[in-house]
PDB file of N, CA and C in Angstrom:
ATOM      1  N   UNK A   1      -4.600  -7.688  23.237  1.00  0.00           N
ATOM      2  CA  UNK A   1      -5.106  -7.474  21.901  1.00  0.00           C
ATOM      3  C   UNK A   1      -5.553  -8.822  21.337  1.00  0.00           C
ATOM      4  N   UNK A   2      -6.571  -8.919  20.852  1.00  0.00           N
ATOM      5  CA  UNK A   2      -7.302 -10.017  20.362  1.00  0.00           C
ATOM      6  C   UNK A   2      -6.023 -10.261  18.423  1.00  0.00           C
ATOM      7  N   UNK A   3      -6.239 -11.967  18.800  1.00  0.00           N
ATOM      8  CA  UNK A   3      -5.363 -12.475  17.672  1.00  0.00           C
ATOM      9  C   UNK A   3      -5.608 -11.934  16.207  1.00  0.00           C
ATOM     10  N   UNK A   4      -6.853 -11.757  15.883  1.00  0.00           N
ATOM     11  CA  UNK A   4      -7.068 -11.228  14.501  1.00  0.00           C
ATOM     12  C   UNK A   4      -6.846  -9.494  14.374  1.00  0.00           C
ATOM     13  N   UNK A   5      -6.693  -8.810  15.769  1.00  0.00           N
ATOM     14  CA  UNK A   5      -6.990  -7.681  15.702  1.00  0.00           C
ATOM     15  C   UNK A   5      -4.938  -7.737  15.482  1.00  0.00           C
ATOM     16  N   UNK A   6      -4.212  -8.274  16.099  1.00  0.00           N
ATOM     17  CA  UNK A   6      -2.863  -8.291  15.476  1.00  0.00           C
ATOM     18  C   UNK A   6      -2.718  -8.305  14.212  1.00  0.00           C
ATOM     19  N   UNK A   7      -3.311  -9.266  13.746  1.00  0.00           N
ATOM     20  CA  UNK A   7      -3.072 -10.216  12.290  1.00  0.00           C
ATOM     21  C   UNK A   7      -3.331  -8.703  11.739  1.00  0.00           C
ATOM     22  N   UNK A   8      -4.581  -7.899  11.483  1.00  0.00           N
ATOM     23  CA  UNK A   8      -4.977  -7.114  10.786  1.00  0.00           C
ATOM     24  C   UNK A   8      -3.895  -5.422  10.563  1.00  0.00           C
ATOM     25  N   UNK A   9      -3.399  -5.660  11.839  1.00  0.00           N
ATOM     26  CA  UNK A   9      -2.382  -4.631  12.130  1.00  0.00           C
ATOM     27  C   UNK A   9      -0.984  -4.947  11.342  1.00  0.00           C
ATOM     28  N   UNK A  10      -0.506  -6.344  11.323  1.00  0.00           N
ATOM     29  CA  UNK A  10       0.322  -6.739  10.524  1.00  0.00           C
ATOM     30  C   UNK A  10       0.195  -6.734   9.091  1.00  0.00           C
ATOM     31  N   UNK A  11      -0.989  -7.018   8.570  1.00  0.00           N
ATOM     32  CA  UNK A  11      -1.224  -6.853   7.159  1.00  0.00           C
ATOM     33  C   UNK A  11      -1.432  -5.289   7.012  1.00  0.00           C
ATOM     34  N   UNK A  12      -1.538  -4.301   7.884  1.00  0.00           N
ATOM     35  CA  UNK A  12      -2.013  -3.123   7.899  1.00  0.00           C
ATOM     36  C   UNK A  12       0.040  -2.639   7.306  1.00  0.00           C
ATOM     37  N   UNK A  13       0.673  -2.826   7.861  1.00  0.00           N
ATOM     38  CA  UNK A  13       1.706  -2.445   8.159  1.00  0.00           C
ATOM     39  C   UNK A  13       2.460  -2.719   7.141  1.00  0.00           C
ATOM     40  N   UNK A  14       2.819  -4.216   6.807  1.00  0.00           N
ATOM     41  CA  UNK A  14       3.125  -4.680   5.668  1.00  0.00           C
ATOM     42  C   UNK A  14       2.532  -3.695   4.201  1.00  0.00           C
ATOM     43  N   UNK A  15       1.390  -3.311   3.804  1.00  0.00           N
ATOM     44  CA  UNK A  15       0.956  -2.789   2.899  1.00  0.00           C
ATOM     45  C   UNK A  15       1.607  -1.289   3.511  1.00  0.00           C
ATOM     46  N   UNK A  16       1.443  -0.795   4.077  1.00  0.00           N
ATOM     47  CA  UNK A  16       2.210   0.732   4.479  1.00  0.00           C
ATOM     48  C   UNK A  16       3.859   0.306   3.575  1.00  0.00           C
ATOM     49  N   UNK A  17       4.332  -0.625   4.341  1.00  0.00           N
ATOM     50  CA  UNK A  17       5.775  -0.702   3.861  1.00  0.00           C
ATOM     51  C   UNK A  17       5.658  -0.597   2.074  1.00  0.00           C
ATOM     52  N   UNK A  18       4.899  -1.578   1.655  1.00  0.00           N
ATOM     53  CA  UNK A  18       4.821  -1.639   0.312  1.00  0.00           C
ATOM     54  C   UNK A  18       4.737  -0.779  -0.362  1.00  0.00           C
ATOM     55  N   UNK A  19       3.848   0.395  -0.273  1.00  0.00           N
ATOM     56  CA  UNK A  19       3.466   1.814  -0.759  1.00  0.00           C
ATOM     57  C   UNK A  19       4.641   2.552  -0.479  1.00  0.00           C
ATOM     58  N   UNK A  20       5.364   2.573   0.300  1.00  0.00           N
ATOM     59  CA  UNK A  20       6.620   2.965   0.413  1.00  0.00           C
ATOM     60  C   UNK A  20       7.685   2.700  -0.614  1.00  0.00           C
ATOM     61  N   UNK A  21       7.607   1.120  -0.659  1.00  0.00           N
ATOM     62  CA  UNK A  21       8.597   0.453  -1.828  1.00  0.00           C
ATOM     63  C   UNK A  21       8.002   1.019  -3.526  1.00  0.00           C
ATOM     64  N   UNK A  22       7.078   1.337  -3.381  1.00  0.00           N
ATOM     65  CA  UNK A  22       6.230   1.190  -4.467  1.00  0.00           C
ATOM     66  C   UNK A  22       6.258   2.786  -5.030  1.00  0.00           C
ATOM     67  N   UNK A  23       6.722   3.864  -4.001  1.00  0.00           N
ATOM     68  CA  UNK A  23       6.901   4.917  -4.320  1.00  0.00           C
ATOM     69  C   UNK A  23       8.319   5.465  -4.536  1.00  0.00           C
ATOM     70  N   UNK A  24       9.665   4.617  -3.634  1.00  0.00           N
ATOM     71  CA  UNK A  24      10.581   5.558  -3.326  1.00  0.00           C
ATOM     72  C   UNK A  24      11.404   6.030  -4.935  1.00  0.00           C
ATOM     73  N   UNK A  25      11.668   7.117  -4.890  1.00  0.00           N
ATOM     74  CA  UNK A  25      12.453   7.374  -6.283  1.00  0.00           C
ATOM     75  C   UNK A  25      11.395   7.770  -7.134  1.00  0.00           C
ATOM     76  N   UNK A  26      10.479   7.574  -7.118  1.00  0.00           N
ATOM     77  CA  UNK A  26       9.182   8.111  -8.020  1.00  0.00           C
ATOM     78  C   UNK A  26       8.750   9.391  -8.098  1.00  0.00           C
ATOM     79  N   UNK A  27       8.108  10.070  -9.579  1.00  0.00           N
ATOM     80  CA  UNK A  27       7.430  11.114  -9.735  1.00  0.00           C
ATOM     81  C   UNK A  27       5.719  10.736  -9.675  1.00  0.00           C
ATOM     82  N   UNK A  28       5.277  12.536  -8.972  1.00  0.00           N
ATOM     83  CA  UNK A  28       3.725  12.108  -9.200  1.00  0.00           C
ATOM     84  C   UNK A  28       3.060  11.830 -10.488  1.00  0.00           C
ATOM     85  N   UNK A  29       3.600  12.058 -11.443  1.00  0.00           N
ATOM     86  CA  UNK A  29       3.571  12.296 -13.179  1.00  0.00           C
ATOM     87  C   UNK A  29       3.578  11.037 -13.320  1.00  0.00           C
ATOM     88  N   UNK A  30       4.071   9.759 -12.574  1.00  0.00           N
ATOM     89  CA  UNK A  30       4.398   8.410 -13.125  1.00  0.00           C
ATOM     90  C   UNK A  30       2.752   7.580 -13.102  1.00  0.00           C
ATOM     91  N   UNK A  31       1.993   8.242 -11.912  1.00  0.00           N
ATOM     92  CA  UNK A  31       0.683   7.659 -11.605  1.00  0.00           C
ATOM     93  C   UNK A  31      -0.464   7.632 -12.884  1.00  0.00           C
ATOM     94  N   UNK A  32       0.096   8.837 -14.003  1.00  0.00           N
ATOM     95  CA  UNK A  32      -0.891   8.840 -14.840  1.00  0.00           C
ATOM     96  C   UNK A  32      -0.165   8.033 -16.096  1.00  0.00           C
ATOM     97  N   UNK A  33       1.234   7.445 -16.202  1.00  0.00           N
ATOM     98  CA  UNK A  33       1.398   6.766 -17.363  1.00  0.00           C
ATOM     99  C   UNK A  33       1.864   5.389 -16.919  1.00  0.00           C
ATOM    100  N   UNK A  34       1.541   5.063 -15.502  1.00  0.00           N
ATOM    101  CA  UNK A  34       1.605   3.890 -15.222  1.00  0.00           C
ATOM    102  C   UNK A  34       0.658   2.856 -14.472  1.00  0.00           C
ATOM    103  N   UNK A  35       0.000   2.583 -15.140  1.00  0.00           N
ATOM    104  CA  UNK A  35      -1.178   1.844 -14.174  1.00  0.00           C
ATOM    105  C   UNK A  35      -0.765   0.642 -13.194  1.00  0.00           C
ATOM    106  N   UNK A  36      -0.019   0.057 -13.642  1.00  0.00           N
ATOM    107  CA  UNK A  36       0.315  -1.052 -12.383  1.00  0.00           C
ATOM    108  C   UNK A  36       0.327  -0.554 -11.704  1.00  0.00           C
ATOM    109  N   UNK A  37       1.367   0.970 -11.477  1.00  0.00           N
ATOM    110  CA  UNK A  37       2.423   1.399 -10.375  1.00  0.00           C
ATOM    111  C   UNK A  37       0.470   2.020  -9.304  1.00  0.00           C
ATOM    112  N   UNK A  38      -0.427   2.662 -10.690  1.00  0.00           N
ATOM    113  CA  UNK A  38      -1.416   3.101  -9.997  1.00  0.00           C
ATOM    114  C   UNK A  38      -2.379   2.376  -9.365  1.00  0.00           C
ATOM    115  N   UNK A  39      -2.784   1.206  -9.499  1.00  0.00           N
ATOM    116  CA  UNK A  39      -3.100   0.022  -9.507  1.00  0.00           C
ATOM    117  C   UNK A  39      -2.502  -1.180  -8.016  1.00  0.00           C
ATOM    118  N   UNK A  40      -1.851  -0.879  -8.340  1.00  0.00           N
ATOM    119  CA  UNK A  40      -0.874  -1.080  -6.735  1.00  0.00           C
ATOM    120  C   UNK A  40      -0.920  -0.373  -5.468  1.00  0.00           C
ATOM    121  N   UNK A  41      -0.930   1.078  -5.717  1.00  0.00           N
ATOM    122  CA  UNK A  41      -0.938   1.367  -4.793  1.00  0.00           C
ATOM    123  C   UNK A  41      -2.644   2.141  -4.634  1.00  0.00           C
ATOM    124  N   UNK A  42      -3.321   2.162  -4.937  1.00  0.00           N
ATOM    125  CA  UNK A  42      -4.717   1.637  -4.916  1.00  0.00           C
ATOM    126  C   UNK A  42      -5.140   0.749  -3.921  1.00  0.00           C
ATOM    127  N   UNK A  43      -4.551  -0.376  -4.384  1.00  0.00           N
ATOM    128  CA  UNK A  43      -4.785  -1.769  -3.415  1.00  0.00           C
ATOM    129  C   UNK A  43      -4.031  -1.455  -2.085  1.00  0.00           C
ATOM    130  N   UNK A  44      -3.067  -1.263  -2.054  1.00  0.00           N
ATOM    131  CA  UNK A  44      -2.038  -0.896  -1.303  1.00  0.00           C
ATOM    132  C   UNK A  44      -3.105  -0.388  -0.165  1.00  0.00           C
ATOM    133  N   UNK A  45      -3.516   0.502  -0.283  1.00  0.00           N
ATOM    134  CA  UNK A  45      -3.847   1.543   0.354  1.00  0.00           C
ATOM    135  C   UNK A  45      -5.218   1.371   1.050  1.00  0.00           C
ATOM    136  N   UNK A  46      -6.147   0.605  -0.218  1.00  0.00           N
ATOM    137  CA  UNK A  46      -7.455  -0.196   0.605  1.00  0.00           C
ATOM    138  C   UNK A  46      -6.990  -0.744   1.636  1.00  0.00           C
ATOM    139  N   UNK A  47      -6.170  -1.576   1.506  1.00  0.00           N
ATOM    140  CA  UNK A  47      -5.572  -2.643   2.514  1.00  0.00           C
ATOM    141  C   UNK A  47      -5.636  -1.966   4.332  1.00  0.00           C
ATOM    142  N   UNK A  48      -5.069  -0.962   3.555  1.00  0.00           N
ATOM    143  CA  UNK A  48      -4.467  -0.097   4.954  1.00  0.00           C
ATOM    144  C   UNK A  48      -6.258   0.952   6.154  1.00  0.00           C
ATOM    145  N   UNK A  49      -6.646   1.045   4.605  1.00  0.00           N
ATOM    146  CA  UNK A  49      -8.208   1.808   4.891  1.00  0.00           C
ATOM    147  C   UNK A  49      -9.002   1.095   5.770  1.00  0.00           C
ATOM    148  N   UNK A  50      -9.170   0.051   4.900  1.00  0.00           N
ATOM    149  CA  UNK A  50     -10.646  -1.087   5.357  1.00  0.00           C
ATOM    150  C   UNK A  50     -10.384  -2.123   7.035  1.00  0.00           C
TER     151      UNK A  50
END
């Protein structure tokens, strides 16, 4: 596996974990009165997309 194609898998992974942290204990109801939380995992999730 080529070095950046790791790197990208690691940042891929790391952001998975995060969206995890970023959800556990949470309602879906929280996404519309919390924008960080929505906002986060937004990014979160590009991360994982792109």
């Amino acid at each position: 596996m080529h070095n950046n194609d790791e790197i990208r898998l690691r940042h891929m992974i790391e952001a998975a974990e995060d969206v995890q942290q970023f959800i556990a204990g949470r309602h879906r109801t929280e996404l519309n009165s919390n924008r960080m939380l929505l906002f986060a995992l937004v990014r979160a999730i590009e991360s994982i997309h792109v």
